[in-house]
PDB file of N, CA and C in Angstrom:
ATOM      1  N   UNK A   1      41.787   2.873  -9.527  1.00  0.00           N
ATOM      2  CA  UNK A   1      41.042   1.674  -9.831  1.00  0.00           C
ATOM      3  C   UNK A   1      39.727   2.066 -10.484  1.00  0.00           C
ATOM      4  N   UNK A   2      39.595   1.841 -11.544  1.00  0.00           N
ATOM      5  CA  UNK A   2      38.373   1.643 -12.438  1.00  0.00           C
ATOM      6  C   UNK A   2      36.910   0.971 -11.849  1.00  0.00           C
ATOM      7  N   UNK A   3      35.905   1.069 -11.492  1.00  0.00           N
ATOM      8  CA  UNK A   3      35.245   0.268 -10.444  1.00  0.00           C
ATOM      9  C   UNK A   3      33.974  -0.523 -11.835  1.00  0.00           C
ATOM     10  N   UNK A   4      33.702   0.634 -13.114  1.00  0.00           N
ATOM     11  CA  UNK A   4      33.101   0.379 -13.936  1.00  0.00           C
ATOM     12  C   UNK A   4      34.038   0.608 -15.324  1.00  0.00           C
ATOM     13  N   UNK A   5      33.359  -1.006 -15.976  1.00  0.00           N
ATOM     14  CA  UNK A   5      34.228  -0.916 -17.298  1.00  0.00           C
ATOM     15  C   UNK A   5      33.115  -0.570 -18.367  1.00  0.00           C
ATOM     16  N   UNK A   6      33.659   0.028 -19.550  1.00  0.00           N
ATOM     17  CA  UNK A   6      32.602   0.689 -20.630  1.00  0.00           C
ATOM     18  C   UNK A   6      32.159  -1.017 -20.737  1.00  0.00           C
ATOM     19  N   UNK A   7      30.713  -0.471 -21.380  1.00  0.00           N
ATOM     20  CA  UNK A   7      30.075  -1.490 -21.814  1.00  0.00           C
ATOM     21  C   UNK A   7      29.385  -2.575 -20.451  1.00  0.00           C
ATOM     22  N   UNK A   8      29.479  -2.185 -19.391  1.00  0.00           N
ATOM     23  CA  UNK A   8      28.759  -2.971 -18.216  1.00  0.00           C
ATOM     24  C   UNK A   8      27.336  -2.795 -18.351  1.00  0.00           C
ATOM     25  N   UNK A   9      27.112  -3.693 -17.528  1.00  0.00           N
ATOM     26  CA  UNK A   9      25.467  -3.909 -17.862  1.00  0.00           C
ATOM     27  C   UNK A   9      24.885  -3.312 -16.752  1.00  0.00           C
ATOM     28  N   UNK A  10      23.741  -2.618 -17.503  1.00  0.00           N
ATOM     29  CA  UNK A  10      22.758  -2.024 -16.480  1.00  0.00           C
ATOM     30  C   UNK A  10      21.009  -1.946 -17.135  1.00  0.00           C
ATOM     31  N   UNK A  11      20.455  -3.135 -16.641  1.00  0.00           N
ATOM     32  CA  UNK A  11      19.199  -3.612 -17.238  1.00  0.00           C
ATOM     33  C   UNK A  11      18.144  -3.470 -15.987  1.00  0.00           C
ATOM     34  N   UNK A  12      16.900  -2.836 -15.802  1.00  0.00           N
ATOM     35  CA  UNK A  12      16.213  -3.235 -14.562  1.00  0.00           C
ATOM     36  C   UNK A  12      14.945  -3.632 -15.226  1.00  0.00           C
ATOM     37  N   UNK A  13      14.558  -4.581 -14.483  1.00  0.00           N
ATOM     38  CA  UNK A  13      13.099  -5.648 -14.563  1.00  0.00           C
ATOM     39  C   UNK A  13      12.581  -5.291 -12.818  1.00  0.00           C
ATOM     40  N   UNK A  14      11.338  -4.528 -13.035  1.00  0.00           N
ATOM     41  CA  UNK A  14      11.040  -4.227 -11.957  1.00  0.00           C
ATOM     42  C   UNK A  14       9.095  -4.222 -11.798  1.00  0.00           C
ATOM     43  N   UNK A  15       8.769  -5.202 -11.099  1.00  0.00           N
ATOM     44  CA  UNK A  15       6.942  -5.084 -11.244  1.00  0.00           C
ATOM     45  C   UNK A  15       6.832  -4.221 -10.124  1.00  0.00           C
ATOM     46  N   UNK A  16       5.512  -3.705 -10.189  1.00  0.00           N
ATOM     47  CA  UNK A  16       4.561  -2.935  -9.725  1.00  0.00           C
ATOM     48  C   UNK A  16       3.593  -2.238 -10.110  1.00  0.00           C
ATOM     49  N   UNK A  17       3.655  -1.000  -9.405  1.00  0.00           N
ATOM     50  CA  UNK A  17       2.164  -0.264  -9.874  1.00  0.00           C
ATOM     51  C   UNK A  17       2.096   0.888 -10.080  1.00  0.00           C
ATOM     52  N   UNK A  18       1.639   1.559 -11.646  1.00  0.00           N
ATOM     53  CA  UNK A  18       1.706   2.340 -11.986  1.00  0.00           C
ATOM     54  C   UNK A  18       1.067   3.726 -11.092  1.00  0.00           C
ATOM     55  N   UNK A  19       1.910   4.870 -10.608  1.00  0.00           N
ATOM     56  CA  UNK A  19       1.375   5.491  -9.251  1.00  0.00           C
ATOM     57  C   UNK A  19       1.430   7.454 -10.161  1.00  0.00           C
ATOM     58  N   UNK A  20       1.768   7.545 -11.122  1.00  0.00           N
ATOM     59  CA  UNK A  20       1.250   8.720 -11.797  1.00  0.00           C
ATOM     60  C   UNK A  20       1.776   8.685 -13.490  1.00  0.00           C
ATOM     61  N   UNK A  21       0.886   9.816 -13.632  1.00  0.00           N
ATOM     62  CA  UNK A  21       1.936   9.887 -15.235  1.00  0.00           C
ATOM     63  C   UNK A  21       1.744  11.468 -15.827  1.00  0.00           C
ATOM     64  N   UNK A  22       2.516  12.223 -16.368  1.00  0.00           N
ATOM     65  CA  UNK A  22       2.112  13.276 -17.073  1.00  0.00           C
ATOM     66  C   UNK A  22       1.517  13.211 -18.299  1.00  0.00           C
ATOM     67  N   UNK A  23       0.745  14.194 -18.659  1.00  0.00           N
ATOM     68  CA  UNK A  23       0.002  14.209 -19.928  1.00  0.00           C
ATOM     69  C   UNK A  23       1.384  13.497 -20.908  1.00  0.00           C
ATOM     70  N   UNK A  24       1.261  13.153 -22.151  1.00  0.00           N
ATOM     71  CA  UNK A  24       2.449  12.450 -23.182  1.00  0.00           C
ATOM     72  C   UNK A  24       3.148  14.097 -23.863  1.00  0.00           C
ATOM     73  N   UNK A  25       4.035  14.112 -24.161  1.00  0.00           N
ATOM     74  CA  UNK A  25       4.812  15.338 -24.879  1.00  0.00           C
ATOM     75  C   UNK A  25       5.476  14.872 -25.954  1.00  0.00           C
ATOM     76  N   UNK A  26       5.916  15.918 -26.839  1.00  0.00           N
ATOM     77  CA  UNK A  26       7.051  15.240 -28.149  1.00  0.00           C
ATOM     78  C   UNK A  26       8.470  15.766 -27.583  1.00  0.00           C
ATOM     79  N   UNK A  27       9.178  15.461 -27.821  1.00  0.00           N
ATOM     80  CA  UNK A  27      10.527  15.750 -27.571  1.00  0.00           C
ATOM     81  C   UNK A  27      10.738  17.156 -29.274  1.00  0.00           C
ATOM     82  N   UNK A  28      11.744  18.131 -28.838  1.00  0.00           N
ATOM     83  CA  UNK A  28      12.256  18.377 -30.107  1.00  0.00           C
ATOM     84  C   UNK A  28      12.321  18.348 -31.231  1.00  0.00           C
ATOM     85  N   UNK A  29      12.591  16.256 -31.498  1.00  0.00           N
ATOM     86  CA  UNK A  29      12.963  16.028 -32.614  1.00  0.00           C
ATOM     87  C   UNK A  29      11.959  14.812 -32.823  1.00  0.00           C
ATOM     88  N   UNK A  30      10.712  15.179 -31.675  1.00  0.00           N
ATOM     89  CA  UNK A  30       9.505  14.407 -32.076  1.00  0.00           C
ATOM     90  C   UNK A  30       8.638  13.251 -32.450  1.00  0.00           C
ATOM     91  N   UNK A  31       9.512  12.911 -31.022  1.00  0.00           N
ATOM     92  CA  UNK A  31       9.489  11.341 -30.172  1.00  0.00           C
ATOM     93  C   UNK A  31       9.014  12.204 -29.240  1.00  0.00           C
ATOM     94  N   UNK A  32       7.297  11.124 -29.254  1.00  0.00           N
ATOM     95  CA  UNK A  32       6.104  10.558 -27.971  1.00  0.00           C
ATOM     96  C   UNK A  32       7.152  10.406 -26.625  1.00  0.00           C
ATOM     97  N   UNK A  33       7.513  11.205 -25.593  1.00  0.00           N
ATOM     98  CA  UNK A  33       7.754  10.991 -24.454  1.00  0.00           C
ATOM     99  C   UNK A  33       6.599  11.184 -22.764  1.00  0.00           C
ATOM    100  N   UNK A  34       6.992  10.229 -22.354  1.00  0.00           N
ATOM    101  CA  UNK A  34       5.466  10.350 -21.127  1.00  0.00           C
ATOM    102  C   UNK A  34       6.371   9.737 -19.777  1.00  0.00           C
ATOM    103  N   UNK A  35       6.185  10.682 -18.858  1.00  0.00           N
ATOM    104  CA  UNK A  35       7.096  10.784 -17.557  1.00  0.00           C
ATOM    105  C   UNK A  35       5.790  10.323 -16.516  1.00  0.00           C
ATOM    106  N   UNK A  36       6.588   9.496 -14.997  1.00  0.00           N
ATOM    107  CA  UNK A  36       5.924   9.556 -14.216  1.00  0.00           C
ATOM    108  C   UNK A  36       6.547   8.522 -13.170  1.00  0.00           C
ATOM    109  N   UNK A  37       5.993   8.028 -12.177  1.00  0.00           N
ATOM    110  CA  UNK A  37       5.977   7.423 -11.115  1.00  0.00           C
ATOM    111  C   UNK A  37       5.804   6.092 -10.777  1.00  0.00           C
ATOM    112  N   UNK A  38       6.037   5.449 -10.423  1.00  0.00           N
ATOM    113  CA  UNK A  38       6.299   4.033 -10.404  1.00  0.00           C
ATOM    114  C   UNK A  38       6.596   3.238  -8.982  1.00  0.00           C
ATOM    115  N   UNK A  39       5.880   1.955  -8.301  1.00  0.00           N
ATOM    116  CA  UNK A  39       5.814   1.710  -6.885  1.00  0.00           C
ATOM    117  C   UNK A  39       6.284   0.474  -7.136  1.00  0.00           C
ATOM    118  N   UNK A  40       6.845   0.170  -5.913  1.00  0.00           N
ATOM    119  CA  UNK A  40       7.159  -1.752  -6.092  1.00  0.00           C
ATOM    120  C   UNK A  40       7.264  -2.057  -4.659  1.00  0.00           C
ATOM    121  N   UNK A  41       6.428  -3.148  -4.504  1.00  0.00           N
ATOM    122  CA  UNK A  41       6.904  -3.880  -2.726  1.00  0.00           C
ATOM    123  C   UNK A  41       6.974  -5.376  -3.219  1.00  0.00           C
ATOM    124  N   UNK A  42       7.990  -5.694  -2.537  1.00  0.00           N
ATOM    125  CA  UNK A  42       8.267  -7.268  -2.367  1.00  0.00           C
ATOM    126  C   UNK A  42       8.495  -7.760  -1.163  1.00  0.00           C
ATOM    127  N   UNK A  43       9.063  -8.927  -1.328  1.00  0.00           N
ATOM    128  CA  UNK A  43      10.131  -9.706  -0.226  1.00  0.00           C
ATOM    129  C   UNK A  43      10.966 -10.232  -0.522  1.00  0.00           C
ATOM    130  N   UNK A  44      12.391  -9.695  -0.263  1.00  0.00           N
ATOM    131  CA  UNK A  44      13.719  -9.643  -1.054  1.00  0.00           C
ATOM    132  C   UNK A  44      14.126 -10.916   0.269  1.00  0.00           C
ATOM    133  N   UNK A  45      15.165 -11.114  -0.180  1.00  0.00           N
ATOM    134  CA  UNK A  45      16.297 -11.896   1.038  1.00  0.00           C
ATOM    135  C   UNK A  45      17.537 -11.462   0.629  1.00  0.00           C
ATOM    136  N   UNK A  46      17.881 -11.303   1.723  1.00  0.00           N
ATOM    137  CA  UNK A  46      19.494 -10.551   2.265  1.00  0.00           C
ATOM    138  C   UNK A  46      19.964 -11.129   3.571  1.00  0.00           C
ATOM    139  N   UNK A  47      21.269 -11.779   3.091  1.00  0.00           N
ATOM    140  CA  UNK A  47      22.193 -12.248   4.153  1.00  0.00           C
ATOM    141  C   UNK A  47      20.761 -12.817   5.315  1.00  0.00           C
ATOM    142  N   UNK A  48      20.457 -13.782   4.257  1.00  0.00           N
ATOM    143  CA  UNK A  48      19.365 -14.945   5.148  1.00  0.00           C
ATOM    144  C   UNK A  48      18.734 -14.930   5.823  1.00  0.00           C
ATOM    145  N   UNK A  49      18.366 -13.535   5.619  1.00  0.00           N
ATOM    146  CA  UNK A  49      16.987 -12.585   6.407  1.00  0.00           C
ATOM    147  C   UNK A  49      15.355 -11.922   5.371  1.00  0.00           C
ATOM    148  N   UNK A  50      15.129 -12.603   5.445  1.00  0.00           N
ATOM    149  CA  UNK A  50      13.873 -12.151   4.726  1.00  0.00           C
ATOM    150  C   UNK A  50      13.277 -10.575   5.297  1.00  0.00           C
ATOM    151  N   UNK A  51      13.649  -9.598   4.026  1.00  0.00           N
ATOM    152  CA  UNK A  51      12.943  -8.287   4.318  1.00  0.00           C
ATOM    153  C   UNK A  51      12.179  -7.902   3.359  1.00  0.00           C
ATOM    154  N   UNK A  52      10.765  -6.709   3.891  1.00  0.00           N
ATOM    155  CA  UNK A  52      10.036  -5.808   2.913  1.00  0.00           C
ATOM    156  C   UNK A  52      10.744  -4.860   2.085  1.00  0.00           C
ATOM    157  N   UNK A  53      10.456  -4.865   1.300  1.00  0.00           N
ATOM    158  CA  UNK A  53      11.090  -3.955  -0.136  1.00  0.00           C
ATOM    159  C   UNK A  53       9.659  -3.127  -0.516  1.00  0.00           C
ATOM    160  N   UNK A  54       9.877  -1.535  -0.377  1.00  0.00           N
ATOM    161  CA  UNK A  54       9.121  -0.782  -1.126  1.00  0.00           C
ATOM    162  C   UNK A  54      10.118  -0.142  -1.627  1.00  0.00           C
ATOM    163  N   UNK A  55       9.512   0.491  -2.919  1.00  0.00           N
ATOM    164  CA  UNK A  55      10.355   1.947  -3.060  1.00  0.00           C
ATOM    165  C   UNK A  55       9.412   2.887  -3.997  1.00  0.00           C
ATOM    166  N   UNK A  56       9.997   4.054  -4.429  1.00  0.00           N
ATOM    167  CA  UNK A  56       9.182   4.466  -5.863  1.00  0.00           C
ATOM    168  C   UNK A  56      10.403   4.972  -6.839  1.00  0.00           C
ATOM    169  N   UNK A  57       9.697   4.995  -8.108  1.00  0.00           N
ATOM    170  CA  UNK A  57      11.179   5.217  -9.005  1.00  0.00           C
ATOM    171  C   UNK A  57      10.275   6.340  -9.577  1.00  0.00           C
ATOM    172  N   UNK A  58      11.214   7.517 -10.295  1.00  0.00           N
ATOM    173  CA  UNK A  58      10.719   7.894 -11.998  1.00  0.00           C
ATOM    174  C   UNK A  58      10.826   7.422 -13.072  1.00  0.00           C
ATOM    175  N   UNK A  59      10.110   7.270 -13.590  1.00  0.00           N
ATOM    176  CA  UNK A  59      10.220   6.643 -14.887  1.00  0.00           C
ATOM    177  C   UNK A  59       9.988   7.342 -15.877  1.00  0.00           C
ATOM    178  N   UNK A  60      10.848   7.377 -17.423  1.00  0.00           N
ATOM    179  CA  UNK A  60      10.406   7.824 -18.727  1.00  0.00           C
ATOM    180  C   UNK A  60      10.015   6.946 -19.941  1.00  0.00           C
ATOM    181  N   UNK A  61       9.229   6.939 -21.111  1.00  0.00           N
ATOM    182  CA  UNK A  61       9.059   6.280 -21.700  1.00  0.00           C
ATOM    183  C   UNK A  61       9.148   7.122 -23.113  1.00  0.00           C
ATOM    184  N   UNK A  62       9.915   6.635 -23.910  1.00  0.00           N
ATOM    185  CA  UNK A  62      10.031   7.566 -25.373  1.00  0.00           C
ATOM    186  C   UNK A  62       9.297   6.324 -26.189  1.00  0.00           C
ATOM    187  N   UNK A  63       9.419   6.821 -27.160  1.00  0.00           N
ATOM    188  CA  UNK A  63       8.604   6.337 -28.641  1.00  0.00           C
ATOM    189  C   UNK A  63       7.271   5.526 -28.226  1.00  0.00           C
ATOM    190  N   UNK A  64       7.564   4.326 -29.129  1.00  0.00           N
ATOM    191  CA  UNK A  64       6.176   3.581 -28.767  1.00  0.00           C
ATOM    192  C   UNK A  64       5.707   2.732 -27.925  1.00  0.00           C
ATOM    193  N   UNK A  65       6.808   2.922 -26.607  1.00  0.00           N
ATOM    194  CA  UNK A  65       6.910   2.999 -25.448  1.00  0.00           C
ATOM    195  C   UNK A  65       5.995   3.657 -24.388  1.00  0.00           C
ATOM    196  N   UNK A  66       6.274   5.120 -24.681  1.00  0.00           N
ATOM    197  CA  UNK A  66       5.574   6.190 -24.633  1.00  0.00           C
ATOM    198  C   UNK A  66       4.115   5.940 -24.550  1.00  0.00           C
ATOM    199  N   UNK A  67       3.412   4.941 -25.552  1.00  0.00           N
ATOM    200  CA  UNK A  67       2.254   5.321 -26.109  1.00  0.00           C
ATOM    201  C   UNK A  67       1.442   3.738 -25.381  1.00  0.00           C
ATOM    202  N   UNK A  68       2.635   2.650 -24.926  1.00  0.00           N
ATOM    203  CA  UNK A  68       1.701   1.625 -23.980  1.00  0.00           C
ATOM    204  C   UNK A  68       1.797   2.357 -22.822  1.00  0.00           C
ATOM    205  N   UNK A  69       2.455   3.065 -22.322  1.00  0.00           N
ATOM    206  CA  UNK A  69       2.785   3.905 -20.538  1.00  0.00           C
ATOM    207  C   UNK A  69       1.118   4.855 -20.688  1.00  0.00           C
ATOM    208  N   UNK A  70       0.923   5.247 -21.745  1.00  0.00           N
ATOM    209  CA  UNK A  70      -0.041   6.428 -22.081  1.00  0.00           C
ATOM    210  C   UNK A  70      -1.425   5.544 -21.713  1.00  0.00           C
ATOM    211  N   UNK A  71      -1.635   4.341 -21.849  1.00  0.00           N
ATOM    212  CA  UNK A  71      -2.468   3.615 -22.003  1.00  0.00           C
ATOM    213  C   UNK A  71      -3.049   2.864 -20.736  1.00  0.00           C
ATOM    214  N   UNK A  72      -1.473   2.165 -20.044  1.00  0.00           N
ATOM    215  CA  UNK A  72      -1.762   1.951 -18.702  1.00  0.00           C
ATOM    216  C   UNK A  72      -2.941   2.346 -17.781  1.00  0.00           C
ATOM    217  N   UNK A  73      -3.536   2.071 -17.132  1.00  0.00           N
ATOM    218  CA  UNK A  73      -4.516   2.714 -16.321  1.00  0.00           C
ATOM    219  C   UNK A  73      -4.059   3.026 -14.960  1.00  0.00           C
ATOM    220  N   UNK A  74      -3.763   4.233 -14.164  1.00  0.00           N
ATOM    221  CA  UNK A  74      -3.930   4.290 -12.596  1.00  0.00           C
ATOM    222  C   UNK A  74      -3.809   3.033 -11.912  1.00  0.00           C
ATOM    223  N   UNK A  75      -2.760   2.907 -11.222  1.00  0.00           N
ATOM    224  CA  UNK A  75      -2.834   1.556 -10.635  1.00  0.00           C
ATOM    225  C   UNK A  75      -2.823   0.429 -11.339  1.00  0.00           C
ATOM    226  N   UNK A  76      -2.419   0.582 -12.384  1.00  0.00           N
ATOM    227  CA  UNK A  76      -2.337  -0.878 -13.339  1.00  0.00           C
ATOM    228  C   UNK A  76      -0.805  -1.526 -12.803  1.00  0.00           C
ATOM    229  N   UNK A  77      -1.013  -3.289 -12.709  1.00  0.00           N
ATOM    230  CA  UNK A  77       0.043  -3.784 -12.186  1.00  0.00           C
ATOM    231  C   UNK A  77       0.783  -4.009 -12.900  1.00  0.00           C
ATOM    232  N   UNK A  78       2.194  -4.187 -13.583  1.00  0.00           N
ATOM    233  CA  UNK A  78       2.833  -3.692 -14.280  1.00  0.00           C
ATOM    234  C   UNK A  78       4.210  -4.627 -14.305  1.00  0.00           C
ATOM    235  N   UNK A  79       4.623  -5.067 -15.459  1.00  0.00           N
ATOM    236  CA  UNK A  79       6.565  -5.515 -15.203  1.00  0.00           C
ATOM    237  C   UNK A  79       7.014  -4.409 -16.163  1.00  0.00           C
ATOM    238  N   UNK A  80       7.768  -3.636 -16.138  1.00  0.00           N
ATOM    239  CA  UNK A  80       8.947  -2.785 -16.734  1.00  0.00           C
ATOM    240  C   UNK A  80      10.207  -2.589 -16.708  1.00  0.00           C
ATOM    241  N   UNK A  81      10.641  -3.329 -17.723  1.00  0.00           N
ATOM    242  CA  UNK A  81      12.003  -3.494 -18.329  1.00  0.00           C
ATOM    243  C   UNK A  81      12.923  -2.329 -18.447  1.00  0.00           C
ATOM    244  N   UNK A  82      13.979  -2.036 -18.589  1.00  0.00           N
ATOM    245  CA  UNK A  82      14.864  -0.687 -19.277  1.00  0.00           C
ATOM    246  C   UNK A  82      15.865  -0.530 -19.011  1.00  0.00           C
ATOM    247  N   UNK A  83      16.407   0.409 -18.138  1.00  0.00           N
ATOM    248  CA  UNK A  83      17.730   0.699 -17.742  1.00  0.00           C
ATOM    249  C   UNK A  83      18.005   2.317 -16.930  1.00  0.00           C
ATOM    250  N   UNK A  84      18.786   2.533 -16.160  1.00  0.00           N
ATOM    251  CA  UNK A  84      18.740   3.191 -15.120  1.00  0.00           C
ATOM    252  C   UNK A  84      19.681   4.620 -16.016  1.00  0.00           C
ATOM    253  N   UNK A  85      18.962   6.273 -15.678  1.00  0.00           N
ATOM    254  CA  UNK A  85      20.223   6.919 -16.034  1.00  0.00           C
ATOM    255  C   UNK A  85      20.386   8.159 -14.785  1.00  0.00           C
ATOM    256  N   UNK A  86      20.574   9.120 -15.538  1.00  0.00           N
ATOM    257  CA  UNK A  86      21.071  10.247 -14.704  1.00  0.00           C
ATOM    258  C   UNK A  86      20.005  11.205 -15.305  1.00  0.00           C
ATOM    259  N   UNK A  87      19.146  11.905 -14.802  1.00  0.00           N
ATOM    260  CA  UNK A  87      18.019  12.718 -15.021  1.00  0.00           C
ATOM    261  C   UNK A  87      18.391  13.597 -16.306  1.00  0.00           C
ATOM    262  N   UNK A  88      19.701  14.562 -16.055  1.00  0.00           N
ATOM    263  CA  UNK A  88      20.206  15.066 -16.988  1.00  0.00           C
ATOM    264  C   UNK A  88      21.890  15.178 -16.862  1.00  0.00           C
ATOM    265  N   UNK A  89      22.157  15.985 -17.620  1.00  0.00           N
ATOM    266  CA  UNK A  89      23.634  16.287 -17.853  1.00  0.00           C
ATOM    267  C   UNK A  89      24.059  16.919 -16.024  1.00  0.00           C
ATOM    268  N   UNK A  90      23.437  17.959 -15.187  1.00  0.00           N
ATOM    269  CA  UNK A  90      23.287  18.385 -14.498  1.00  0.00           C
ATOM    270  C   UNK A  90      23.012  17.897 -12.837  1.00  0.00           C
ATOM    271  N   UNK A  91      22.143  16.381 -13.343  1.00  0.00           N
ATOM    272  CA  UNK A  91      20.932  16.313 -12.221  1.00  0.00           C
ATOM    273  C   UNK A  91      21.632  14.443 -12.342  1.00  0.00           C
ATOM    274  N   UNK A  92      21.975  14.356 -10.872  1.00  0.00           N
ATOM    275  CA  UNK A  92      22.381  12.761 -11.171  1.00  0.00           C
ATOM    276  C   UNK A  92      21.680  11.766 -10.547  1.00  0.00           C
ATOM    277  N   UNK A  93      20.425  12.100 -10.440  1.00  0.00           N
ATOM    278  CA  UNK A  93      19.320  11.369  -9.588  1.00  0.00           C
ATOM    279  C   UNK A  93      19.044  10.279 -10.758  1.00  0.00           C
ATOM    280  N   UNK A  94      18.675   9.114 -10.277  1.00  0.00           N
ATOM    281  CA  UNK A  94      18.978   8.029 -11.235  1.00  0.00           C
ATOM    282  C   UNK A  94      16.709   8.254 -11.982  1.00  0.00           C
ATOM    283  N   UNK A  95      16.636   8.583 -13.158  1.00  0.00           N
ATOM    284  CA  UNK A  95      15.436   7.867 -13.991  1.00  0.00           C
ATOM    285  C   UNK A  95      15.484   6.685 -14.182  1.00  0.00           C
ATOM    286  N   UNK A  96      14.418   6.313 -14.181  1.00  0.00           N
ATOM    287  CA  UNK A  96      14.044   4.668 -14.958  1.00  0.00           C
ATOM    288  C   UNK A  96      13.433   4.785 -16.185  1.00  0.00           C
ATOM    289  N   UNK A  97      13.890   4.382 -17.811  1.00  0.00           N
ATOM    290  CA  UNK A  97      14.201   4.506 -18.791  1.00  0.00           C
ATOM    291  C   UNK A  97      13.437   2.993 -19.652  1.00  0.00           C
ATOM    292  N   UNK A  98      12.471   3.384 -19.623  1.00  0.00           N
ATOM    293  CA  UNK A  98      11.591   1.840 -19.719  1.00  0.00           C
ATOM    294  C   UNK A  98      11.489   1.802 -21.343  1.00  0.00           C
ATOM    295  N   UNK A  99      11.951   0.195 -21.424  1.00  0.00           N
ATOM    296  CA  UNK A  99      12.350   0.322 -22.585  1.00  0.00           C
ATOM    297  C   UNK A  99      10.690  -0.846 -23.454  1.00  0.00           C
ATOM    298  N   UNK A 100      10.119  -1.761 -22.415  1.00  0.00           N
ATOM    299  CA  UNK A 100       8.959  -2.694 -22.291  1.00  0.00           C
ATOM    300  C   UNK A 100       8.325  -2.552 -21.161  1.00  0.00           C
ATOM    301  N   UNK A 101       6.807  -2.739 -21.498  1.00  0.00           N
ATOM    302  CA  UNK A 101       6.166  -2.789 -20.793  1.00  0.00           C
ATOM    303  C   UNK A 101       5.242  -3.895 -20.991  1.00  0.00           C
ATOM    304  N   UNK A 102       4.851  -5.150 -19.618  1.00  0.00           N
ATOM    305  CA  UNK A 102       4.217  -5.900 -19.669  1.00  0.00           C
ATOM    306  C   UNK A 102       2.808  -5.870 -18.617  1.00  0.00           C
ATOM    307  N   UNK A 103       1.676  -6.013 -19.679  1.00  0.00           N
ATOM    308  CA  UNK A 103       0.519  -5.683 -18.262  1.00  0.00           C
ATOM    309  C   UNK A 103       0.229  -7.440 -17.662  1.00  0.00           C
ATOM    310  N   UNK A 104      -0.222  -6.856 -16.288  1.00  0.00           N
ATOM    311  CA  UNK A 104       0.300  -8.381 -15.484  1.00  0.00           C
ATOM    312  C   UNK A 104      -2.184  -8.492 -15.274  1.00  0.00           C
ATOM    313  N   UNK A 105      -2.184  -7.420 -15.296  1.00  0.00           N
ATOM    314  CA  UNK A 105      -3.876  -8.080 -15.397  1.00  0.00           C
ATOM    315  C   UNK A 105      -4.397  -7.836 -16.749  1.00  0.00           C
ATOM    316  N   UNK A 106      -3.788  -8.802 -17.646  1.00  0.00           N
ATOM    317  CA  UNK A 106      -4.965  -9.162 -18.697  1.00  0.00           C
ATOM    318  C   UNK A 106      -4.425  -8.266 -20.143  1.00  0.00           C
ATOM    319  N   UNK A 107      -4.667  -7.969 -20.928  1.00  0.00           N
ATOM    320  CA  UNK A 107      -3.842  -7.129 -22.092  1.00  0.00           C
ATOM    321  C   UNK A 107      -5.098  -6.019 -22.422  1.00  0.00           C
ATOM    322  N   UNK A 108      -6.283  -5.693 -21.664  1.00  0.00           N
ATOM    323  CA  UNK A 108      -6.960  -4.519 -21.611  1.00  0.00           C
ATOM    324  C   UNK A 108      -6.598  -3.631 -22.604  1.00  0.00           C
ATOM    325  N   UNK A 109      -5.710  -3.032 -21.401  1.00  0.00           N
ATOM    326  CA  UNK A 109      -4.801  -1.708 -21.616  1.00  0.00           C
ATOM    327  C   UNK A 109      -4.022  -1.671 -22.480  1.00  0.00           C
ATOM    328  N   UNK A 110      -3.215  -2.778 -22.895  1.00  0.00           N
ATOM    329  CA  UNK A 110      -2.428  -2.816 -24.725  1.00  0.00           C
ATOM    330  C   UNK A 110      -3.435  -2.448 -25.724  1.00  0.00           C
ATOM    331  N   UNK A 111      -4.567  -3.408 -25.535  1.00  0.00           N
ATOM    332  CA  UNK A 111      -5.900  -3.873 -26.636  1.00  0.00           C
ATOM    333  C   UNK A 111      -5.196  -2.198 -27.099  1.00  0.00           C
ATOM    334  N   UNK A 112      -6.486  -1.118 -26.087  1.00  0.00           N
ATOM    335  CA  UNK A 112      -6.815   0.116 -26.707  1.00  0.00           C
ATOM    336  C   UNK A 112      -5.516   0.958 -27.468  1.00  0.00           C
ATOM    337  N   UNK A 113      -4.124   0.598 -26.917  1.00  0.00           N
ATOM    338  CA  UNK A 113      -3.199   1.409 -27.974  1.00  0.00           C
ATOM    339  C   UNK A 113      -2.702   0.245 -29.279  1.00  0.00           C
ATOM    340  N   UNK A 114      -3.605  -0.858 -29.286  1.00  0.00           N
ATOM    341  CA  UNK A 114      -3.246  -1.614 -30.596  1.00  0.00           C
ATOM    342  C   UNK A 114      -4.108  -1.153 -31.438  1.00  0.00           C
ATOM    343  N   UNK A 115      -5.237  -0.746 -30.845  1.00  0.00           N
ATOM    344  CA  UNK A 115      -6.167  -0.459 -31.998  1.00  0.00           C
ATOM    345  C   UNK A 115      -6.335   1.177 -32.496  1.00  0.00           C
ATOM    346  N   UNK A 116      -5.841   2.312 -31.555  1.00  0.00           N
ATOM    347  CA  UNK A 116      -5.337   3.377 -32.306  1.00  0.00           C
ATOM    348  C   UNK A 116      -4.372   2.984 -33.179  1.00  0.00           C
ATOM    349  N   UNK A 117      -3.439   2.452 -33.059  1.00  0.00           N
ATOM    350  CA  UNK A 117      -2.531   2.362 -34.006  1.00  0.00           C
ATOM    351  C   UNK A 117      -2.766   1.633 -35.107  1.00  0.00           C
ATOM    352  N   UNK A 118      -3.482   1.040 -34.734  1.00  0.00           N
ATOM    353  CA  UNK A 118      -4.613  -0.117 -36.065  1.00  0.00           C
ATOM    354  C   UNK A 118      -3.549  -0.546 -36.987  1.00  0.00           C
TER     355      UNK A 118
END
């Protein structure tokens, strides 16, 4: 039995708070990539029980992606869009693969990478 068919969907929309980041790097073939850490608490409901939800994810950000994650500030509150993978060929720990990023206090932190990029 097949449990996943090609082409299934795997999208995550997840807020919180930005909790580290590494300096930004180029990849190889020289795509802006910037790795790091990511927090979320809620209050989910399950089977009609209201529970706390924390967790932390990794997250990567390539291109010009890369360069709003770069911008973010420490603790900036955050919605991030993308999709879930496998670290590497090797390593099957799931990354978070952020494909948008929305800042939830104010557009600050966009402003300054709109205006490098001018």
């Amino acid at each position: 039995m097949r449990l996943v068919e090609k082409g299934a969907s795997n999208h995550l929309c997840l807020a919180g708070r930005l909790l580290e980041k590494q300096p930004l790097r180029y990849t190889p073939s020289g795509l802006p990539i910037i790795e790091g850490r990511f927090t979320h608490h809620s209050e989910q409901w399950e089977a009609g029980v209201a529970r706390q939800v924390e967790c932390e994810i990794s997250f990567l950000a390539l291109g010009d992606t890369a360069h709003w994650m770069l911008a973010a500030s420490y603790e900036a509150n955050l919605v991030l869009s993308g999709f879930l993978a496998a670290k590497s060929r090797n390593r099957k720990t799931s990354v978070f693969h952020v494909q948008e990023v929305d800042f939830l206090e104010g557009q600050q932190n966009g402003t300054v990478f709109q205006e490098e990029r001018g």
